[in-house]
N, C-alpha and C. Protein backbone atom coordinates (compact mmCIF):
# COMPACT_ATOMS: atom_id res chain seq x y z
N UNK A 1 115.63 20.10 -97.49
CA UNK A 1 114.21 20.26 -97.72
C UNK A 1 113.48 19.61 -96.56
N UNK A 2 112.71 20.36 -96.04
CA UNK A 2 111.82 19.93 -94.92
C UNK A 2 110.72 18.90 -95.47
N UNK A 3 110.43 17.17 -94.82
CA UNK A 3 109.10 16.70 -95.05
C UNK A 3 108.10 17.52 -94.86
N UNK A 4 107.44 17.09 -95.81
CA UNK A 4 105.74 17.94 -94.99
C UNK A 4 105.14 17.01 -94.18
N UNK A 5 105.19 15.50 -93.93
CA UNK A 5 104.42 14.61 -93.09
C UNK A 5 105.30 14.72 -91.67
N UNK A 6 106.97 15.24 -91.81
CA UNK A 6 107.10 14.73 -90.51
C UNK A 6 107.91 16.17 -89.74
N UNK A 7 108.32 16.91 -90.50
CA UNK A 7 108.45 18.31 -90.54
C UNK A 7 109.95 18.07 -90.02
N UNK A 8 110.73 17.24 -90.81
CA UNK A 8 112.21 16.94 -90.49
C UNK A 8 112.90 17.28 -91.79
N UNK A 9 114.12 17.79 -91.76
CA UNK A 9 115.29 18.08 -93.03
C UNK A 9 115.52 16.71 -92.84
N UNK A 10 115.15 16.50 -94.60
CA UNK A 10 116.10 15.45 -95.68
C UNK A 10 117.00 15.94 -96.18
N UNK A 11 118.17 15.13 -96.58
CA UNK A 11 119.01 15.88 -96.98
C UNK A 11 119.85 14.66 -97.25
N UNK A 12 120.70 14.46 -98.29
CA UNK A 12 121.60 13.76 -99.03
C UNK A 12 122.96 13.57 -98.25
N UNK A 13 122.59 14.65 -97.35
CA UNK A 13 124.73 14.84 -96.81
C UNK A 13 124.35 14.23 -95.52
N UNK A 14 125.51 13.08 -95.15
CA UNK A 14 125.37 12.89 -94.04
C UNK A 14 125.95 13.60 -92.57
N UNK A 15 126.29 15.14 -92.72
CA UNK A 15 126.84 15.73 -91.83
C UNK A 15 125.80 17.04 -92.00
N UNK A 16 125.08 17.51 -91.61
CA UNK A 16 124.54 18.90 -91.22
C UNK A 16 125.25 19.83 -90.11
N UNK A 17 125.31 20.70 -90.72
CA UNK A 17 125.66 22.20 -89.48
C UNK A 17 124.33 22.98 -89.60
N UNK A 18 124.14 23.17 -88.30
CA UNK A 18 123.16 24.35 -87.91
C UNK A 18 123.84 25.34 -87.18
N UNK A 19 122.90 26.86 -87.53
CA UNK A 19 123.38 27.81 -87.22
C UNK A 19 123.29 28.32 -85.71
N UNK A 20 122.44 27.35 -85.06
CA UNK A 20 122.29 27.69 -83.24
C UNK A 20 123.84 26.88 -82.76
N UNK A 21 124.15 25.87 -83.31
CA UNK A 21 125.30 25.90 -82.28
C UNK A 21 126.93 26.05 -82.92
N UNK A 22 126.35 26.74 -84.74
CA UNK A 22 127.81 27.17 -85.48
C UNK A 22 127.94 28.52 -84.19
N UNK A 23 126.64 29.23 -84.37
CA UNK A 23 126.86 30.51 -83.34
C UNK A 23 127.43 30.16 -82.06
N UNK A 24 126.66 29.52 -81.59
CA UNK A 24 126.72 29.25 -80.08
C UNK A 24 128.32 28.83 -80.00
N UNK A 25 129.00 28.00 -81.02
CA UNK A 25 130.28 27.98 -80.75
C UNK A 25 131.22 28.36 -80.98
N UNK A 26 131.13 29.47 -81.98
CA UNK A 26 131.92 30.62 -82.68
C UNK A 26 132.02 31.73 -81.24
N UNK A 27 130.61 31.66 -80.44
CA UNK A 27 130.76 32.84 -79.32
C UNK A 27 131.52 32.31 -78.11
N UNK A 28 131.62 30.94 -78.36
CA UNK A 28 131.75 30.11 -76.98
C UNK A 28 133.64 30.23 -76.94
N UNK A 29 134.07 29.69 -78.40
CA UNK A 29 135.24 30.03 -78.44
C UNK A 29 135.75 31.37 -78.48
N UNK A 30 135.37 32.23 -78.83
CA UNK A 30 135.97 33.86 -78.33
C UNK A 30 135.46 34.63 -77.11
N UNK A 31 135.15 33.74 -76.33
CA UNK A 31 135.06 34.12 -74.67
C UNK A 31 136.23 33.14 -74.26
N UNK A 32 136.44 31.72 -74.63
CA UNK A 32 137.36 31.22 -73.90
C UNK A 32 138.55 31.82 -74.19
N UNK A 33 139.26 32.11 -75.82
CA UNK A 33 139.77 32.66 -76.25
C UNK A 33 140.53 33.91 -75.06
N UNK A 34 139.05 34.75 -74.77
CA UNK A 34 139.56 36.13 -73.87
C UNK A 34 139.84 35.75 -72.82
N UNK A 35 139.40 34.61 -71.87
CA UNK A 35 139.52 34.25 -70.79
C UNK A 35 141.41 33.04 -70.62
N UNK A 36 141.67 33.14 -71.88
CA UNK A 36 142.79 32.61 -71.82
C UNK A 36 143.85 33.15 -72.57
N UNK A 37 143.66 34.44 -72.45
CA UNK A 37 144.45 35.37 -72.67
C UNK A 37 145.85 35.14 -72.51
N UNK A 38 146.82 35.06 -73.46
CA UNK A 38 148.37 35.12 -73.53
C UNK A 38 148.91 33.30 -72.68
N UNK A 39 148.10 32.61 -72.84
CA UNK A 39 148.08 31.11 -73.20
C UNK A 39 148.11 30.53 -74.41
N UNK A 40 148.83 29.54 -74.66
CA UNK A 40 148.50 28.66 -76.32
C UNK A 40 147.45 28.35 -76.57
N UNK A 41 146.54 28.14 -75.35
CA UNK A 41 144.90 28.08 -76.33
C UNK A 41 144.46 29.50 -76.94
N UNK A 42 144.99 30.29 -76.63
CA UNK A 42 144.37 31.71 -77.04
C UNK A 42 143.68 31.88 -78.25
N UNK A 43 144.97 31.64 -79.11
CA UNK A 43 144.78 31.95 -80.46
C UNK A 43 144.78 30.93 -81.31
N UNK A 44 144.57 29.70 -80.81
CA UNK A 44 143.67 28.54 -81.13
C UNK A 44 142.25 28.67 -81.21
N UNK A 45 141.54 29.11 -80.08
CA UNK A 45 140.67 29.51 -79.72
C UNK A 45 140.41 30.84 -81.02
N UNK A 46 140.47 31.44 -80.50
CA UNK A 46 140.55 32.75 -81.20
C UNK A 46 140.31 32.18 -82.81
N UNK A 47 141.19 31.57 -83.12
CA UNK A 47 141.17 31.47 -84.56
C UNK A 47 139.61 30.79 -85.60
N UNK A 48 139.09 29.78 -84.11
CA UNK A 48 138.02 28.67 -85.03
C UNK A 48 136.81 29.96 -84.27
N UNK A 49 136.66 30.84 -83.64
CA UNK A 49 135.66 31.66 -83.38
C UNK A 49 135.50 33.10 -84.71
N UNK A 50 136.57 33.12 -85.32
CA UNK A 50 136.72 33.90 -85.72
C UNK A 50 136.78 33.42 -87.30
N UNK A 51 137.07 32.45 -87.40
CA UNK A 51 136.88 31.36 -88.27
C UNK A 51 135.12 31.41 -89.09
N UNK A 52 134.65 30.64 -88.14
CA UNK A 52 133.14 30.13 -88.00
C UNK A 52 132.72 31.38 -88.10
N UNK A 53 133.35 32.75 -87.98
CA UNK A 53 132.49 34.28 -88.21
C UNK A 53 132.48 34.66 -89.40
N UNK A 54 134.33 34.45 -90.07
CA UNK A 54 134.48 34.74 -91.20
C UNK A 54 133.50 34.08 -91.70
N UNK A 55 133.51 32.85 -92.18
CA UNK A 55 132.66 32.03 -93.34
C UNK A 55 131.30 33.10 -93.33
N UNK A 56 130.31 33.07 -92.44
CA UNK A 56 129.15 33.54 -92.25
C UNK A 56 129.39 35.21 -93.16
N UNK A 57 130.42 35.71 -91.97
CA UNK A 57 130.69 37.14 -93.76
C UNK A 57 130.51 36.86 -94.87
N UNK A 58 131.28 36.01 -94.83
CA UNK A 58 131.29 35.48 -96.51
C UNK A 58 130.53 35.01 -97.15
N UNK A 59 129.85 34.28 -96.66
CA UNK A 59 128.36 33.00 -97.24
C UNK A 59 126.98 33.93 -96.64
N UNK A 60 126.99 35.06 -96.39
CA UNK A 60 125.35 35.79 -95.39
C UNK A 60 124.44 35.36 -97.37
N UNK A 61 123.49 35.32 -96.79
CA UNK A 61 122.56 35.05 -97.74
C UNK A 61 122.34 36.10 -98.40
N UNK A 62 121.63 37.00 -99.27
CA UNK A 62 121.31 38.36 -100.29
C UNK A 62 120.35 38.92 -99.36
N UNK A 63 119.80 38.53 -98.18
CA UNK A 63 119.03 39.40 -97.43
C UNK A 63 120.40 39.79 -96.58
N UNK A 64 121.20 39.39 -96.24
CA UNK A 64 122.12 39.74 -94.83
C UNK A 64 122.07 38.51 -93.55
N UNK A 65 120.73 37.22 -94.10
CA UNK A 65 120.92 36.18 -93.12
C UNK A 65 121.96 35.38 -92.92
N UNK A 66 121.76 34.41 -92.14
CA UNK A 66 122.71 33.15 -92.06
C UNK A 66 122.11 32.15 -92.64
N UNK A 67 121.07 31.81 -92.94
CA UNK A 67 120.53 30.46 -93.09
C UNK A 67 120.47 29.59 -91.88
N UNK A 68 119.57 28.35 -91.95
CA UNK A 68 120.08 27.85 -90.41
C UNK A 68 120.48 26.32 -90.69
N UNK A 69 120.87 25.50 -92.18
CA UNK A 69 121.87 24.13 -92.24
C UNK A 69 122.41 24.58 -93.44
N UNK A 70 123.54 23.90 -93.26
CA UNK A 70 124.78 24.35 -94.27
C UNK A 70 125.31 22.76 -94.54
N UNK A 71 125.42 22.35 -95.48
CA UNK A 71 126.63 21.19 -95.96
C UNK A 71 128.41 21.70 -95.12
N UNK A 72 129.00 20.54 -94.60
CA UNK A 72 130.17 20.84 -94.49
C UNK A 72 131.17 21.44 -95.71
N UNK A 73 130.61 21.16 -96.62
CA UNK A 73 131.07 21.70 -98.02
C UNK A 73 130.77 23.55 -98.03
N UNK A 74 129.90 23.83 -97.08
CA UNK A 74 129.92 25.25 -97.52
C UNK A 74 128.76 25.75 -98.27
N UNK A 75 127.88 24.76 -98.51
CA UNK A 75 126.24 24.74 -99.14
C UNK A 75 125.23 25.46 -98.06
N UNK A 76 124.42 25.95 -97.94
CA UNK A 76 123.50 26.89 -97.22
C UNK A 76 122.18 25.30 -98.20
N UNK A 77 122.01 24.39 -97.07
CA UNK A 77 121.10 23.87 -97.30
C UNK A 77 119.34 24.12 -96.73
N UNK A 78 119.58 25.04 -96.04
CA UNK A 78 117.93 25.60 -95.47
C UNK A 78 118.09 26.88 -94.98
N UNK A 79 117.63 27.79 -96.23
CA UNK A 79 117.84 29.39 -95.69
C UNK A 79 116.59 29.77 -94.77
N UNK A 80 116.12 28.90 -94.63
CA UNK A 80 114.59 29.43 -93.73
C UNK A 80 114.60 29.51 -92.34
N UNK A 81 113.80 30.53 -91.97
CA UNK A 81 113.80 30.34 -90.61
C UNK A 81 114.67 31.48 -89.30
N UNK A 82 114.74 31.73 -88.16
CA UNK A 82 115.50 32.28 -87.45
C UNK A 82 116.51 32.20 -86.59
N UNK A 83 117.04 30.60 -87.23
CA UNK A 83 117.70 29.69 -85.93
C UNK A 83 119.35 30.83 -86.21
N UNK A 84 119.62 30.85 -87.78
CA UNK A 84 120.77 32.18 -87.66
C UNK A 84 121.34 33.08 -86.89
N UNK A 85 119.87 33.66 -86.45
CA UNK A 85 120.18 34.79 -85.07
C UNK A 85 121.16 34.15 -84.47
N UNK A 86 121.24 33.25 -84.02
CA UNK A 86 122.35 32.59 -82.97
C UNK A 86 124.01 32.85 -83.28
N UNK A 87 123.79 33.46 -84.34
CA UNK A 87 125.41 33.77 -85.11
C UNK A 87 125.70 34.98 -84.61
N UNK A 88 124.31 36.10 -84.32
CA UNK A 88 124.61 37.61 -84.29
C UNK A 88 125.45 37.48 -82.99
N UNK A 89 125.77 36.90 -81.46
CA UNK A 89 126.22 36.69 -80.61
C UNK A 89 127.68 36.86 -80.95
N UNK A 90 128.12 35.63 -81.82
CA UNK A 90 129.26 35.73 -82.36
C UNK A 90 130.23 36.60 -82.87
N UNK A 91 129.19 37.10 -83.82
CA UNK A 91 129.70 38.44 -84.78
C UNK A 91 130.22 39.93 -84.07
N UNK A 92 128.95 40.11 -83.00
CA UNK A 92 128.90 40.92 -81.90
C UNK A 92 130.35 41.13 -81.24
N UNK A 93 130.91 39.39 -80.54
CA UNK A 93 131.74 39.26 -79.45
C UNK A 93 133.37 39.56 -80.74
N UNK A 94 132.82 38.94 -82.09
CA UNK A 94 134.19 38.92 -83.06
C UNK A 94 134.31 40.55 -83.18
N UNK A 95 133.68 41.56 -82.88
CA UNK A 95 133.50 42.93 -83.44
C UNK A 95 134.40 43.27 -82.21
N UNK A 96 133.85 43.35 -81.11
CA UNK A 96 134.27 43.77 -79.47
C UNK A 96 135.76 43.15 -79.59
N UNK A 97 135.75 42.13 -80.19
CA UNK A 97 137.56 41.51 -79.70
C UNK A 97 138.34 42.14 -80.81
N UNK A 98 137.81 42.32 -81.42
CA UNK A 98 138.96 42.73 -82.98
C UNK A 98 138.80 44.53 -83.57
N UNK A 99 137.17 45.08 -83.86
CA UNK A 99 137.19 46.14 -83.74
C UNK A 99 137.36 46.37 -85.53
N UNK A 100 137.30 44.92 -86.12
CA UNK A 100 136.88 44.51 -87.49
C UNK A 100 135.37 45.08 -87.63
N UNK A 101 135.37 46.14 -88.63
CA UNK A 101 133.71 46.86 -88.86
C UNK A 101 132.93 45.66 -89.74
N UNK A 102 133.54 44.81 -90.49
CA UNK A 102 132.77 43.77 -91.34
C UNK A 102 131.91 42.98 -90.26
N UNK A 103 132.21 42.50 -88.82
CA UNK A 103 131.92 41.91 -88.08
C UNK A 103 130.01 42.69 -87.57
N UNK A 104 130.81 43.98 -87.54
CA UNK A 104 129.40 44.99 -87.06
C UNK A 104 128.44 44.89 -88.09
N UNK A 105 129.17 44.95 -89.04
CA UNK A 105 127.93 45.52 -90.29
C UNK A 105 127.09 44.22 -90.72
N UNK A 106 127.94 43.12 -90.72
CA UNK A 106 127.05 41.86 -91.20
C UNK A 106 126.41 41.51 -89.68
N UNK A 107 126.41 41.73 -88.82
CA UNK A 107 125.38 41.68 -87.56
C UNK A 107 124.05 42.48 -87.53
N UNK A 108 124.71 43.80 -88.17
CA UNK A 108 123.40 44.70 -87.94
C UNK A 108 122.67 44.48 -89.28
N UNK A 109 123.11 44.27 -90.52
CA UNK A 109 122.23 43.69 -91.46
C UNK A 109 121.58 42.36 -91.84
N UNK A 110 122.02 41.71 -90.85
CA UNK A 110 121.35 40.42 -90.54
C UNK A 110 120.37 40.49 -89.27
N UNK A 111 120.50 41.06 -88.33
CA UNK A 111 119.48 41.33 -87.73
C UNK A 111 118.64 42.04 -87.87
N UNK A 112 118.55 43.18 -88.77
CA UNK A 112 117.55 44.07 -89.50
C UNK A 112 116.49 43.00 -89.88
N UNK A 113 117.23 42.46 -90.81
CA UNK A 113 116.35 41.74 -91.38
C UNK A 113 115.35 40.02 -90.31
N UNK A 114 116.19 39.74 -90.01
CA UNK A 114 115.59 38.79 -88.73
C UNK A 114 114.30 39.86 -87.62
N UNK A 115 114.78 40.86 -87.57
CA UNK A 115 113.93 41.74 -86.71
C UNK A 115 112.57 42.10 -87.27
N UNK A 116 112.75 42.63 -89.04
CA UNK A 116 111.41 42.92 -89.64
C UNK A 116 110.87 41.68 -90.27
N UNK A 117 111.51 40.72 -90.68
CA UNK A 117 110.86 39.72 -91.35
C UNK A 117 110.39 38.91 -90.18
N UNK A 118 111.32 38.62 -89.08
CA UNK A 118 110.49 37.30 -88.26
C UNK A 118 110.18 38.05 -86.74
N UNK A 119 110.64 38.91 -86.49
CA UNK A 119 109.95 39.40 -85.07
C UNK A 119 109.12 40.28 -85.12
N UNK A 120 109.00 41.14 -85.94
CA UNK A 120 107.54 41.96 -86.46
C UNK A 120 106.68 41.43 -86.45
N UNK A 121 107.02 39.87 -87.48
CA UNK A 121 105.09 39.41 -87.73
C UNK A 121 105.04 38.37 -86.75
N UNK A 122 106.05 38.05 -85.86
CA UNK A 122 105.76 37.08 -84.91
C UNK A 122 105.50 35.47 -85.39
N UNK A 123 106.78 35.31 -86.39
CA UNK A 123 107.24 34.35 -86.78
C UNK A 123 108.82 33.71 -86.66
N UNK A 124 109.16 34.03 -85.55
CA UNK A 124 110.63 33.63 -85.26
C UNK A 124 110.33 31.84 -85.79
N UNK A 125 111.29 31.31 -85.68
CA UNK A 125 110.94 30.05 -86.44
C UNK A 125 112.55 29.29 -86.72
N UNK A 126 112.55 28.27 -86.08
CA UNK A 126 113.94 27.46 -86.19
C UNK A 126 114.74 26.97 -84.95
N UNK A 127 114.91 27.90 -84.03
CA UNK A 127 115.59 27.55 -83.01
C UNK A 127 115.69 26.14 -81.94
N UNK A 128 114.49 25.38 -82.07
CA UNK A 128 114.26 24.15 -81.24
C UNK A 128 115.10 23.17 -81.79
N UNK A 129 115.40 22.98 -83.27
CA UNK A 129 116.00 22.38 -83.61
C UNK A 129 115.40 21.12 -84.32
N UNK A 130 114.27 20.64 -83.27
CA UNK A 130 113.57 19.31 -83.09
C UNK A 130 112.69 19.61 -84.03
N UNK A 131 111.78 20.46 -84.31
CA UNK A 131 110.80 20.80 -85.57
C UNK A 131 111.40 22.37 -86.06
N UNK A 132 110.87 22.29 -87.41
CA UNK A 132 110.83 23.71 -88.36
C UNK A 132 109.07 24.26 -88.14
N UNK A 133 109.21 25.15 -86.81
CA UNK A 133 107.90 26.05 -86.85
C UNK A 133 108.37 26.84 -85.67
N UNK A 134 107.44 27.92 -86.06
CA UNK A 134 107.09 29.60 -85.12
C UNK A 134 107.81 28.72 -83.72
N UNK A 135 108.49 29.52 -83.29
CA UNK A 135 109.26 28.93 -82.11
C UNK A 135 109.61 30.36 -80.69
N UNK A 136 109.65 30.30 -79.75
CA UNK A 136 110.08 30.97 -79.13
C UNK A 136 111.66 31.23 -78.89
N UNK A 137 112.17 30.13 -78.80
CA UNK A 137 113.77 29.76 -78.34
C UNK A 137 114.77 30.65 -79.61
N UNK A 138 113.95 31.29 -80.69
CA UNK A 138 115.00 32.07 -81.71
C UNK A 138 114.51 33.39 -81.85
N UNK A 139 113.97 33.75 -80.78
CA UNK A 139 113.74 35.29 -80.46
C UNK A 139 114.80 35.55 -78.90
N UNK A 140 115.46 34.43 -78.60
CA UNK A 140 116.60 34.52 -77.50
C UNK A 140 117.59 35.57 -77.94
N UNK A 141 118.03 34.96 -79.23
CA UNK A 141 119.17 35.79 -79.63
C UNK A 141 118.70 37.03 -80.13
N UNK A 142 117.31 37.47 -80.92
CA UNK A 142 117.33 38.51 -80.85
C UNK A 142 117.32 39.67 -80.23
N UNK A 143 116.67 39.00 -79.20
CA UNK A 143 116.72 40.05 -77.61
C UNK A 143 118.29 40.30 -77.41
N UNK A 144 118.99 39.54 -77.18
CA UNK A 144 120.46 39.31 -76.40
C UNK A 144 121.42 40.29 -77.63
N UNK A 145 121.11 40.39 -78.91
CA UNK A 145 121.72 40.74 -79.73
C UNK A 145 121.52 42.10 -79.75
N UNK A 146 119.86 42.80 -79.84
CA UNK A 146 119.48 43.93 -79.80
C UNK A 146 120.06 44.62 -78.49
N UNK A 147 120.24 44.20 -77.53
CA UNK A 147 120.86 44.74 -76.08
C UNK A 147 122.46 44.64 -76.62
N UNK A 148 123.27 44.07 -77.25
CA UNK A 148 124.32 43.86 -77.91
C UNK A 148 124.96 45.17 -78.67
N UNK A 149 123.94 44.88 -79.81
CA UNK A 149 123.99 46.08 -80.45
C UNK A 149 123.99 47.69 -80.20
N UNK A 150 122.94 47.48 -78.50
CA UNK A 150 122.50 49.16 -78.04
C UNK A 150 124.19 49.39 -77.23
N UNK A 151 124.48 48.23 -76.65
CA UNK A 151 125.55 48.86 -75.89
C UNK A 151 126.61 49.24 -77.19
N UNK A 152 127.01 48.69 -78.29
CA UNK A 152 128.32 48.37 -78.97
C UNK A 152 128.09 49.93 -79.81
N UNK A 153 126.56 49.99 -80.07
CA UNK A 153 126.18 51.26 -81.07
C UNK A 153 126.13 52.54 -80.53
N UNK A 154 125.19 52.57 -79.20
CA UNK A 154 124.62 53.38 -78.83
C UNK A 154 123.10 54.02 -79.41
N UNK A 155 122.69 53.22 -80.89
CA UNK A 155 121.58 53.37 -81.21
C UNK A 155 120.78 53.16 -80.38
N UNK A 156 119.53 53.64 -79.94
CA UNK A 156 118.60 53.76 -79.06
C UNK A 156 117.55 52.91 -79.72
N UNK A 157 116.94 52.87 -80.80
CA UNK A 157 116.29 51.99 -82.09
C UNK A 157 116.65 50.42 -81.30
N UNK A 158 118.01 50.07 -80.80
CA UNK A 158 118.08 48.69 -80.48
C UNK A 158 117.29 48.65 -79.24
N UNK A 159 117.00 49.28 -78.71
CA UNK A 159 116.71 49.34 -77.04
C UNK A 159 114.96 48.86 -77.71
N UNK A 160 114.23 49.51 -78.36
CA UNK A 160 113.34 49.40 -78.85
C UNK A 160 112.71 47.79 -79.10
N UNK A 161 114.09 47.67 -79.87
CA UNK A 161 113.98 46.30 -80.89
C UNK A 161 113.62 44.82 -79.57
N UNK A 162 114.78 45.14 -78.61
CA UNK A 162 114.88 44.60 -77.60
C UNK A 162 113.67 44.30 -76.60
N UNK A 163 112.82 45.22 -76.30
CA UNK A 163 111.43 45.29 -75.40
C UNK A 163 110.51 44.61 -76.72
N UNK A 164 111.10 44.33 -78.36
CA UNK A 164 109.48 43.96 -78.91
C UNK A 164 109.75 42.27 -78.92
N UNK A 165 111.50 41.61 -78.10
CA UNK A 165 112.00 41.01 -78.01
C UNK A 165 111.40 40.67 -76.91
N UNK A 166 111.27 41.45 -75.92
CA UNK A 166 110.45 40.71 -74.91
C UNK A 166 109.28 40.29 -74.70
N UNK A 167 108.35 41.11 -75.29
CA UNK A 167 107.42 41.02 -75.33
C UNK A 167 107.17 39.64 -76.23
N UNK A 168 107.79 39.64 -77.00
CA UNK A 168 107.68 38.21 -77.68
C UNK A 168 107.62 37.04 -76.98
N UNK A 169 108.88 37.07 -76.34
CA UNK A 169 109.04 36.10 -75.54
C UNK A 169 108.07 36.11 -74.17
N UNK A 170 107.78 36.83 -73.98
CA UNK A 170 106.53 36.80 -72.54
C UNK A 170 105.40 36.25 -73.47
N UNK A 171 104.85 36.48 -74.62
CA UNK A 171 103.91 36.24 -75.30
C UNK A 171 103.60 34.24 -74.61
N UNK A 172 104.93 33.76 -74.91
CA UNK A 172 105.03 32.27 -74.57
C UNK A 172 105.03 31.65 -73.43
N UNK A 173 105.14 32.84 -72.41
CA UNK A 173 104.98 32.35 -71.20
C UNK A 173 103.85 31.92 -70.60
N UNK A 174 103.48 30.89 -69.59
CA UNK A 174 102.72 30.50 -68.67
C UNK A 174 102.52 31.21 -67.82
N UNK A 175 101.38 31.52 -67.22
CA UNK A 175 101.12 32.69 -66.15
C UNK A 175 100.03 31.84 -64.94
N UNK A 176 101.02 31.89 -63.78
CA UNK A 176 100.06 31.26 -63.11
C UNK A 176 99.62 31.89 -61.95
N UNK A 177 98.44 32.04 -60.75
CA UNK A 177 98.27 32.89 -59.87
C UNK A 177 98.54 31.81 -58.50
N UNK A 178 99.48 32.26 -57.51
CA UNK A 178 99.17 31.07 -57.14
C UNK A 178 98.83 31.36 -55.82
């Protein structure tokens, strides 16, 4: 539960997982994974990327999200927010290496929904980490994911999704003449 005076998660457990760097390291390990191809880290590698994907299949919230803190126990302690996106990376790279359709389908129905609920109304929200508000840094992954998706699909709809991804993110930019 977020304070309202200081806009920080309380929380009883003294271990939190967030979903920017469960993603970030679920994707991190199935690139090293490929890059160490037919080595003993391989499928070491391989296994905690693919790992950290499964659970997320398994635990996606009733919209198709991730949530963005989880108890090490497996609790989805703060479904709010867009810091999740950071998983679609993962799911993406677990789809491309394995060719597992569960991987595709819980990507594209989790980003559906990240796309109309928080990049439509221009409420991405979570990614900084440091506060829970409208954020730029969790419309990263949706851009990176929607370009993801156009190559892996060929849907043209992602290409779309992707430019309202940018535009988002230019929205935050500084513009200077100099």
């Amino acid at each position: 539960v977020f304070d309202d005076h200081t806009n920080v998660l309380q929380s009883e457990h003294p271990v939190l997982l967030d979903t920017v760097n469960l993603g970030h390291g679920a994707y991190q390990f199935l690139k090293a994974a490929a890059l160490a191809k037919g080595r003993e880290e391989e499928m070491r590698w391989h296994g905690v990327g693919l790992g950290i994907c499964d659970f997320f299949v398994d635990h996606a919230l009733p919209d198709g999200t991730y949530g963005s803190v989880w108890s090490p126990e497996g609790q989805c302690l703060d479904p709010q927010g867009t810091s999740g996106a950071f998983v679609l990376w993962a799911m993406l790279e677990a789809y491309r290496q394995t060719n597992a359709h569960k991987y595709l389908q819980s990507a594209e129905g989790a980003f559906r929904t990240y796309y109309q609920r928080d990049l439509l109304t221009a409420s991405c929200a979570g990614g900084a980490l440091d506060t829970h508000c409208v954020d730029k840094e969790s419309a990263w992954p949706l851009l990176m994911a929607a370009l993801d998706l156009l190559e892996v699909t060929g849907d043209k709809t992602y290409l779309k999704a992707a430019e309202d991804a940018g535009y988002y993110l230019a929205s935050w930019q500084w513009h200077h003449s100099v």
